[in-house]
C-alpha atoms as a PDB file:
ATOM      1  CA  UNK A   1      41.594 -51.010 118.147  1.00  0.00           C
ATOM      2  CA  UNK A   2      41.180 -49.522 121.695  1.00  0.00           C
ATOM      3  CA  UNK A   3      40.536 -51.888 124.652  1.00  0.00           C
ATOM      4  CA  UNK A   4      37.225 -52.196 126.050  1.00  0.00           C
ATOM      5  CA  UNK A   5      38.471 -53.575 129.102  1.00  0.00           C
ATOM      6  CA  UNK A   6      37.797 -51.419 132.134  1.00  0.00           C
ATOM      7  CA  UNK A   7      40.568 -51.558 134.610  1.00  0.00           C
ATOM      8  CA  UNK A   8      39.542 -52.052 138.218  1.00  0.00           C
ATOM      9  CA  UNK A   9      41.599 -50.258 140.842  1.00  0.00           C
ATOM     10  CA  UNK A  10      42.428 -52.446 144.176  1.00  0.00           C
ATOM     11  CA  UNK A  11      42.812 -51.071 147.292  1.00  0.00           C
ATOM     12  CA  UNK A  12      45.024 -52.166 149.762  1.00  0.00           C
ATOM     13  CA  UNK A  13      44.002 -54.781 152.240  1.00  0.00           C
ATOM     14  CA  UNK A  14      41.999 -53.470 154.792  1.00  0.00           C
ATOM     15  CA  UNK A  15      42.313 -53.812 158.877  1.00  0.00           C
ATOM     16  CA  UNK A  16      40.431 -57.091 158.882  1.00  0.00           C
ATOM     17  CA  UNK A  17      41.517 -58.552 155.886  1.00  0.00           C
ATOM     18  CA  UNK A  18      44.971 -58.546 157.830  1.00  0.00           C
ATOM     19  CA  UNK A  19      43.844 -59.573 160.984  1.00  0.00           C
ATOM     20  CA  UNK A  20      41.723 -62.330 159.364  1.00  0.00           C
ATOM     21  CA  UNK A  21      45.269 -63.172 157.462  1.00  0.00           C
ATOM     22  CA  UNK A  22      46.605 -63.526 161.252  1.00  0.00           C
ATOM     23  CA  UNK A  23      43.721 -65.773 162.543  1.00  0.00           C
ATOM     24  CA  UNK A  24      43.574 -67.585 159.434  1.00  0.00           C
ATOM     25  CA  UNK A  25      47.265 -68.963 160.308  1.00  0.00           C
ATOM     26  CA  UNK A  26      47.107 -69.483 163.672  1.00  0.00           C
ATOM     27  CA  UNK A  27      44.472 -71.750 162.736  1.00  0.00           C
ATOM     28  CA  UNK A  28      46.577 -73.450 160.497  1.00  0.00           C
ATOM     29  CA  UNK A  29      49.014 -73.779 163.291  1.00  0.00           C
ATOM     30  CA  UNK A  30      46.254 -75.447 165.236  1.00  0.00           C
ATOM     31  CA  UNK A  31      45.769 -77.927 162.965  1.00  0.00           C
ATOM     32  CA  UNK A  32      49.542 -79.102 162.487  1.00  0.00           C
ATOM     33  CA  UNK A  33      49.485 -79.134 166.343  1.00  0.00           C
ATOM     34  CA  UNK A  34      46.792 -81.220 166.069  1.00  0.00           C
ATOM     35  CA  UNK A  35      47.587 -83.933 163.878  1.00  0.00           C
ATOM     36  CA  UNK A  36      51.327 -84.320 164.947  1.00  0.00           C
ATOM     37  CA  UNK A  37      49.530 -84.652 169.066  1.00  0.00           C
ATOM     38  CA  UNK A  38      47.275 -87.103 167.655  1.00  0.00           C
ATOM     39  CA  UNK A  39      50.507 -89.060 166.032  1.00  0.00           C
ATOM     40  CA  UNK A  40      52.219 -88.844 169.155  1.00  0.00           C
ATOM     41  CA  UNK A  41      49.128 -90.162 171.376  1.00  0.00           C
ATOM     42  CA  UNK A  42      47.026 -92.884 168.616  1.00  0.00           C
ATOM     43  CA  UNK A  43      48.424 -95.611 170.493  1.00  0.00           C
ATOM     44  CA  UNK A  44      47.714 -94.075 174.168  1.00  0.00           C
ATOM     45  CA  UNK A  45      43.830 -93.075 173.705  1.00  0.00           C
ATOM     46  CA  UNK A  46      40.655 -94.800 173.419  1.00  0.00           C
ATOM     47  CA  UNK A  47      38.896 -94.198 169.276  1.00  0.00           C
ATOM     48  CA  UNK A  48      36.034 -91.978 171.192  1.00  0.00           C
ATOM     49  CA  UNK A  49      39.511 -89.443 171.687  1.00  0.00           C
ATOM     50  CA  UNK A  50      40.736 -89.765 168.613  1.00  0.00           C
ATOM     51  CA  UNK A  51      37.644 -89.358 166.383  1.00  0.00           C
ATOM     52  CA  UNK A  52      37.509 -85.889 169.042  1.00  0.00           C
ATOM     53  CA  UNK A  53      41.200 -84.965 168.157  1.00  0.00           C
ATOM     54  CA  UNK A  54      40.807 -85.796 164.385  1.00  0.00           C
ATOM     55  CA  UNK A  55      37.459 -83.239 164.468  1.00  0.00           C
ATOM     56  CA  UNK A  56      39.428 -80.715 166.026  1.00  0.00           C
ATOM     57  CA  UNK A  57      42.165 -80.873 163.810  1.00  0.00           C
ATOM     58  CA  UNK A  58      39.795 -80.560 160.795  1.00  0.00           C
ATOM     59  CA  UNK A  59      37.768 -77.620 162.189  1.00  0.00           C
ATOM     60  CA  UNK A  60      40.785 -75.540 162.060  1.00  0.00           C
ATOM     61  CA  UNK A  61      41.896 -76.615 159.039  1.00  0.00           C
ATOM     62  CA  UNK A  62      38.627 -75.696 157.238  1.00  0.00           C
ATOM     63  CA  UNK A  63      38.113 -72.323 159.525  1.00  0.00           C
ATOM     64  CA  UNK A  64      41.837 -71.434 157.879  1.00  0.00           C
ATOM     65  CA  UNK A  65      40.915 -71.762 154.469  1.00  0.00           C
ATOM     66  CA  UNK A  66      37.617 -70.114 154.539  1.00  0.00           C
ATOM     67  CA  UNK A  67      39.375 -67.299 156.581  1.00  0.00           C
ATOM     68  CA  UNK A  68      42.313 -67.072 154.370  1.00  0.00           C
ATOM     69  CA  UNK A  69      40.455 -67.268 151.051  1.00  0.00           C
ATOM     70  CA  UNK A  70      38.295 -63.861 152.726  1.00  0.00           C
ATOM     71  CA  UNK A  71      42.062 -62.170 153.413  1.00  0.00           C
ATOM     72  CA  UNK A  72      43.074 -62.895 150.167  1.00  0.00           C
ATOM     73  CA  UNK A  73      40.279 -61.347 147.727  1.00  0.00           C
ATOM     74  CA  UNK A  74      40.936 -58.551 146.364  1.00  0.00           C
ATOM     75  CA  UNK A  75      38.044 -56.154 146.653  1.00  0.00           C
ATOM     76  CA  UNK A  76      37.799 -53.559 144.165  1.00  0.00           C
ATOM     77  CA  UNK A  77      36.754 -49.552 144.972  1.00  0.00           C
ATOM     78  CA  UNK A  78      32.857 -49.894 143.995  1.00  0.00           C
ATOM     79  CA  UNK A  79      32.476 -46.219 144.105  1.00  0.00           C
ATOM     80  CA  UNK A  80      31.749 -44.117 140.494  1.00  0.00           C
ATOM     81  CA  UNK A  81      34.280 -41.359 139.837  1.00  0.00           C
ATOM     82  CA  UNK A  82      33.465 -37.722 141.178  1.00  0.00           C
ATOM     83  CA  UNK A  83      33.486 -35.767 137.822  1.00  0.00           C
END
């Protein structure tokens, strides 16, 4: 019994599905930065800093999913065969 699955052909990721790969992890870098500097300075600053710091930390974290998640689909050729 033949298949009637169509098979969908992926094209490689595009310019700014790569960049947005790049910005995606330097935003994740951003956010490690920002939890281990608000480890090293919790006892130093007042909680009107560290509610700012803790923000900041989960900005970036959220920015780098949403941006990685766009990087990573795969986005199929949409347009019909020339016969």
């Amino acid at each position: 019994m033949p298949s009637t699955e169509i098979e969908v052909k992926h094209h490689p990721k595009h310019l700014w599905q790569k960049i947005t790969t790049v910005i995606a992890n330097l935003c994740f870098a951003c956010a490690v930065m920002g939890v281990i500097i608000t480890l090293i300075y919790i006892d130093d600053v007042t909680e009107v800093y560290k509610a700012a710091m803790g923000s900041i930390t989960f900005i970036s974290f959220a920015i780098g999913m949403v941006l990685k998640s766009m990087a990573d689909t795969s986005i199929p050729n949409l347009k019909p065969d020339k016969d």
